[in-house]
C-alpha atoms as a PDB file:
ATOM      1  CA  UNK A   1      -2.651  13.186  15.710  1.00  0.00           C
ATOM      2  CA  UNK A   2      -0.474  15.134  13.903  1.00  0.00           C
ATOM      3  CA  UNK A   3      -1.585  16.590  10.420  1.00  0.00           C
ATOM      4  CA  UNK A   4       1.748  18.317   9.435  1.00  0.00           C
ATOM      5  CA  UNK A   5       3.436  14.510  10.159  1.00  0.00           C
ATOM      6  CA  UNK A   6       0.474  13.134   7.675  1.00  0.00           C
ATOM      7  CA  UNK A   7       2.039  16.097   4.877  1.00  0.00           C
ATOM      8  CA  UNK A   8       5.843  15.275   5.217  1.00  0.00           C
ATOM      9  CA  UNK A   9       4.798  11.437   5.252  1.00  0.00           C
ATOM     10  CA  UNK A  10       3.130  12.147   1.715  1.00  0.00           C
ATOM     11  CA  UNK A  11       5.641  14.712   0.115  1.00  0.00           C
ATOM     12  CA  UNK A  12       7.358  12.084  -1.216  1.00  0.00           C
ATOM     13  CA  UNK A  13       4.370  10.007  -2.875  1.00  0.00           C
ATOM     14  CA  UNK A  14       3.132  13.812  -4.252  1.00  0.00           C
ATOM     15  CA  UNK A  15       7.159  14.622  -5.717  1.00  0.00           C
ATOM     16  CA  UNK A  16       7.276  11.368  -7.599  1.00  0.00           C
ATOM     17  CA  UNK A  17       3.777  12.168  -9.146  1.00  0.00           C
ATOM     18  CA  UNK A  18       5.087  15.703  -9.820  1.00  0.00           C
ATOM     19  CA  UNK A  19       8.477  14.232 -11.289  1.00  0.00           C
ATOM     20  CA  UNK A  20       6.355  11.407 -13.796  1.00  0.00           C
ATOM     21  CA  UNK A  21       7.722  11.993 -16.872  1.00  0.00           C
ATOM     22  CA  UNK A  22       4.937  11.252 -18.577  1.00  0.00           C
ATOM     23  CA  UNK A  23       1.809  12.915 -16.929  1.00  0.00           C
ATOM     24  CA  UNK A  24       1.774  15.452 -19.666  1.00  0.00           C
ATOM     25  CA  UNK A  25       1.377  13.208 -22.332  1.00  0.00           C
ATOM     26  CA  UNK A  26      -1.961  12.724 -23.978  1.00  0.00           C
ATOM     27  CA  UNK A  27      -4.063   9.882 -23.094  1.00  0.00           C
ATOM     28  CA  UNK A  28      -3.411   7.765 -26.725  1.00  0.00           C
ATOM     29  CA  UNK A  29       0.045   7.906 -25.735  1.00  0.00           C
ATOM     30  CA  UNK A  30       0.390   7.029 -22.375  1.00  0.00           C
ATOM     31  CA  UNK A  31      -2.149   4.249 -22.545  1.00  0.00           C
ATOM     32  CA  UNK A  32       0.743   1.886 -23.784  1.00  0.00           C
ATOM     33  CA  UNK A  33       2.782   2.824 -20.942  1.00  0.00           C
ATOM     34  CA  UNK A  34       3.065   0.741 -17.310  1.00  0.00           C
ATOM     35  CA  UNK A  35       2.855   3.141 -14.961  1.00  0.00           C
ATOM     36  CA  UNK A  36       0.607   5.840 -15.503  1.00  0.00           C
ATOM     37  CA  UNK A  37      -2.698   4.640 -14.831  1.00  0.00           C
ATOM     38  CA  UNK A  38      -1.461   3.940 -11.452  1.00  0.00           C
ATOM     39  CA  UNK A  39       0.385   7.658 -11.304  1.00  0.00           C
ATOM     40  CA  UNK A  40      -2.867   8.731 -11.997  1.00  0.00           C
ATOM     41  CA  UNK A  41      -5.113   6.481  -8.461  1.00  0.00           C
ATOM     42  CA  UNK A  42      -2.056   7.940  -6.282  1.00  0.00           C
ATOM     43  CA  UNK A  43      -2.741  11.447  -7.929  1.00  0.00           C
ATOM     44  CA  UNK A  44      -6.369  11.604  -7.770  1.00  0.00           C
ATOM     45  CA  UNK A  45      -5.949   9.832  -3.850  1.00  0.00           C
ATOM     46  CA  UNK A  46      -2.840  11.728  -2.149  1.00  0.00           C
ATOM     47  CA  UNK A  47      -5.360  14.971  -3.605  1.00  0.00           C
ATOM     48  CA  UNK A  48      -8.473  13.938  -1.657  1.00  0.00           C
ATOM     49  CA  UNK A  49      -6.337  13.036   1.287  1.00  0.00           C
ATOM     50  CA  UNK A  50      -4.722  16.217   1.328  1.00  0.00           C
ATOM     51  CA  UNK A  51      -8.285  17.970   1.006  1.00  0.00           C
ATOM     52  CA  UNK A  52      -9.519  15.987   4.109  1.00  0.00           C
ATOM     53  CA  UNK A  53      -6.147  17.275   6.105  1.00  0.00           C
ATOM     54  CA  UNK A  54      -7.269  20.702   4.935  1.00  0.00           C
ATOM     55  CA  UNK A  55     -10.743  20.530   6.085  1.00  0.00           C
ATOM     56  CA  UNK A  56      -9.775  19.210   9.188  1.00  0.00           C
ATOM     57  CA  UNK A  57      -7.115  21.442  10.318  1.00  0.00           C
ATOM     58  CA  UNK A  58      -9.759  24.320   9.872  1.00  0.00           C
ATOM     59  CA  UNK A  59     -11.677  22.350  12.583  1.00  0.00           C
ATOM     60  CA  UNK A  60      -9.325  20.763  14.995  1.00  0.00           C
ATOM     61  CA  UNK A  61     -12.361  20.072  16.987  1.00  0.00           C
ATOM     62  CA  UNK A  62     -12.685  17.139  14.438  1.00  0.00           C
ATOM     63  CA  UNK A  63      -9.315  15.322  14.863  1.00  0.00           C
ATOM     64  CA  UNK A  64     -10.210  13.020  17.241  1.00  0.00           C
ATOM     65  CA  UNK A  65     -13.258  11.947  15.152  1.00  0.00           C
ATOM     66  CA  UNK A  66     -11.261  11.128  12.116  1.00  0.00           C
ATOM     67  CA  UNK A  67      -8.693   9.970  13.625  1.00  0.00           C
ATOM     68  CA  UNK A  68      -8.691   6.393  12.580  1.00  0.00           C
ATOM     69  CA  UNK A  69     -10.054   7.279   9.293  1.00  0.00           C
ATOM     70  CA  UNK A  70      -7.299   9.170   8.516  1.00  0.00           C
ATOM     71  CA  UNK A  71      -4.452   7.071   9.336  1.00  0.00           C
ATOM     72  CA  UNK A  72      -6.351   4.774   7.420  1.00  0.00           C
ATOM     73  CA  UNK A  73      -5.848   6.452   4.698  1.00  0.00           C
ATOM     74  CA  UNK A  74      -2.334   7.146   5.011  1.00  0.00           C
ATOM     75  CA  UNK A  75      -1.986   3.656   5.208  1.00  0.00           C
ATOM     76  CA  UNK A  76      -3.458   2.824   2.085  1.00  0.00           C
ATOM     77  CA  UNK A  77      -1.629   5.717  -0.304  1.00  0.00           C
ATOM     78  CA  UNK A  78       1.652   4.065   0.895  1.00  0.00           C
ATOM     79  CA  UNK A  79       0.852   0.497   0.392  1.00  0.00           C
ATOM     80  CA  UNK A  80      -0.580   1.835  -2.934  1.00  0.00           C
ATOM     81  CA  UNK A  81       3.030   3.977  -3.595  1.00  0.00           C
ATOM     82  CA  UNK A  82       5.527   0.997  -2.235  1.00  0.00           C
ATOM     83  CA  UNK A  83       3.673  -1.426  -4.786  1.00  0.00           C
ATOM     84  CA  UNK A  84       3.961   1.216  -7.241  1.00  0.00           C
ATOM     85  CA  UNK A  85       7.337   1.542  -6.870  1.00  0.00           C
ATOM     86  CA  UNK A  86       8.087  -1.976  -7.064  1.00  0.00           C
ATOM     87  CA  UNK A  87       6.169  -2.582 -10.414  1.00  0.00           C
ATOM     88  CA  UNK A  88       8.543   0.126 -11.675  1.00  0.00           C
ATOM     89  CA  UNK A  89      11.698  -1.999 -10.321  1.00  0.00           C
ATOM     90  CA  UNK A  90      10.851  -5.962  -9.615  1.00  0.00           C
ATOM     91  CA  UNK A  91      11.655  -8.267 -12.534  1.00  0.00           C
ATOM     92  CA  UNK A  92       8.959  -8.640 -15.102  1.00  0.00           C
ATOM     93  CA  UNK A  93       8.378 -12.328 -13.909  1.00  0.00           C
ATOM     94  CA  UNK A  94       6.753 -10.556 -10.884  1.00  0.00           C
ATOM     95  CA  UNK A  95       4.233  -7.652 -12.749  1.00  0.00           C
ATOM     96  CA  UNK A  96       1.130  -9.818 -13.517  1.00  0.00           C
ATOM     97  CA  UNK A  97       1.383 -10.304  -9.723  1.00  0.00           C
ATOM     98  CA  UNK A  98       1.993  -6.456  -8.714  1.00  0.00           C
ATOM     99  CA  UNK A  99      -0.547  -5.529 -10.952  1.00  0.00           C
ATOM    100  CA  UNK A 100      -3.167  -7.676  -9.501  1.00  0.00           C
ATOM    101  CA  UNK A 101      -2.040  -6.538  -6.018  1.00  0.00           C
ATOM    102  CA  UNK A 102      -2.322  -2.920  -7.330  1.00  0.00           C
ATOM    103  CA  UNK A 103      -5.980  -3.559  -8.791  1.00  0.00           C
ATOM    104  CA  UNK A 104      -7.033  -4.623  -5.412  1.00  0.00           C
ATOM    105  CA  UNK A 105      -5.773  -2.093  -3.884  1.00  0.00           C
ATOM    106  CA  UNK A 106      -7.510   0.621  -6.146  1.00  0.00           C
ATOM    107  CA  UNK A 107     -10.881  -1.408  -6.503  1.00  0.00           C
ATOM    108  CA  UNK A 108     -11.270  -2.155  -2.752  1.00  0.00           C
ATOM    109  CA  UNK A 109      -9.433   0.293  -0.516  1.00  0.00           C
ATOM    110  CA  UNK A 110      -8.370   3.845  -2.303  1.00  0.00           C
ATOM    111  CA  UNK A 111     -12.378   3.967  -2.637  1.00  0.00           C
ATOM    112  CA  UNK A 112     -12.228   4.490   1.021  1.00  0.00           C
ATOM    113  CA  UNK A 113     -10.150   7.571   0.707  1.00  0.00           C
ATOM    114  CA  UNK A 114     -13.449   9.376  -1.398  1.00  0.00           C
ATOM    115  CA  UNK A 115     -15.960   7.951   1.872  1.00  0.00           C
ATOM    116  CA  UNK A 116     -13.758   9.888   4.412  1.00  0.00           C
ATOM    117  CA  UNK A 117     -13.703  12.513   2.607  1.00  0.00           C
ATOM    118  CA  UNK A 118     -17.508  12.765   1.900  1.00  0.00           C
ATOM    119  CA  UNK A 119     -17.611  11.815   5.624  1.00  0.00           C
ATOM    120  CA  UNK A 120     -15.286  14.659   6.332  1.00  0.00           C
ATOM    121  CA  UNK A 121     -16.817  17.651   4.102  1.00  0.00           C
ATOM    122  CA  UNK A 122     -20.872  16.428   5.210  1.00  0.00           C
ATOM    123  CA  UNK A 123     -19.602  16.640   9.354  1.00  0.00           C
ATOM    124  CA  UNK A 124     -17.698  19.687   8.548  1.00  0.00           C
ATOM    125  CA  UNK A 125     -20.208  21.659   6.150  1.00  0.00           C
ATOM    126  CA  UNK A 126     -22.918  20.213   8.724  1.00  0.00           C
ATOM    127  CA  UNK A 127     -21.318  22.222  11.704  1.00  0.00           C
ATOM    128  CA  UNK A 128     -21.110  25.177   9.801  1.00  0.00           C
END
């Protein structure tokens, strides 16, 4: 397991956060528009997953522990990002569905991403 592969696998999910037109925007505003609130899960996750790469290349001991937890992970930001994307570009005959996929994606596995990461900083911190 490579963590450096995990970062350049991500760059692109973290430049179109970055590149959002609208992230700077307050909240009264942007609640009318589609995207953000989904901007937002990919911001909040591709942040703890990068935090959990941190902590774990400062203890490569760990890898192999979090191995599968961690590839998890990646998994999960990029189904979240391709479904993302295709909200922003599918016909409108197909949102109601790509929003309910996106809802189950944020309700039942980005909370994952915040377990490893509690997993990660309690076995790390613990070691310490």
């Amino acid at each position: 397991m490579n963590l450096s592969d995990f970062v350049k696998n991500n760059r692109q999910v973290i430049s179109f956060v970055n590149n959002w037109p609208d992230k700077d925007k307050p909240f009264h505003i942007k609640q009318n528009l589609l995207l953000t609130k989904y901007i937002g899960t990919l911001d909040v996750a591709t942040s703890r997953f990068n935090t959990i790469l941190l902590r774990l290349s400062e203890h490569p001991m760990m890898h192999d522990e979090f191995k599968d937890s961690v590839m998890a992970c990646q998994s999960i930001i990029q189904r979240f990002y391709i479904n993302t994307m295709r909200l922003n570009t599918w016909p409108k005959v197909l949102q109601g569905y790509l929003k309910w996929r996106l809802h189950r994606l944020g309700t039942r596995q980005i909370p994952k991403i915040r377990s490893t990461m509690k997993q990660v900083l309690e076995t790390v911190d613990g070691t310490n």
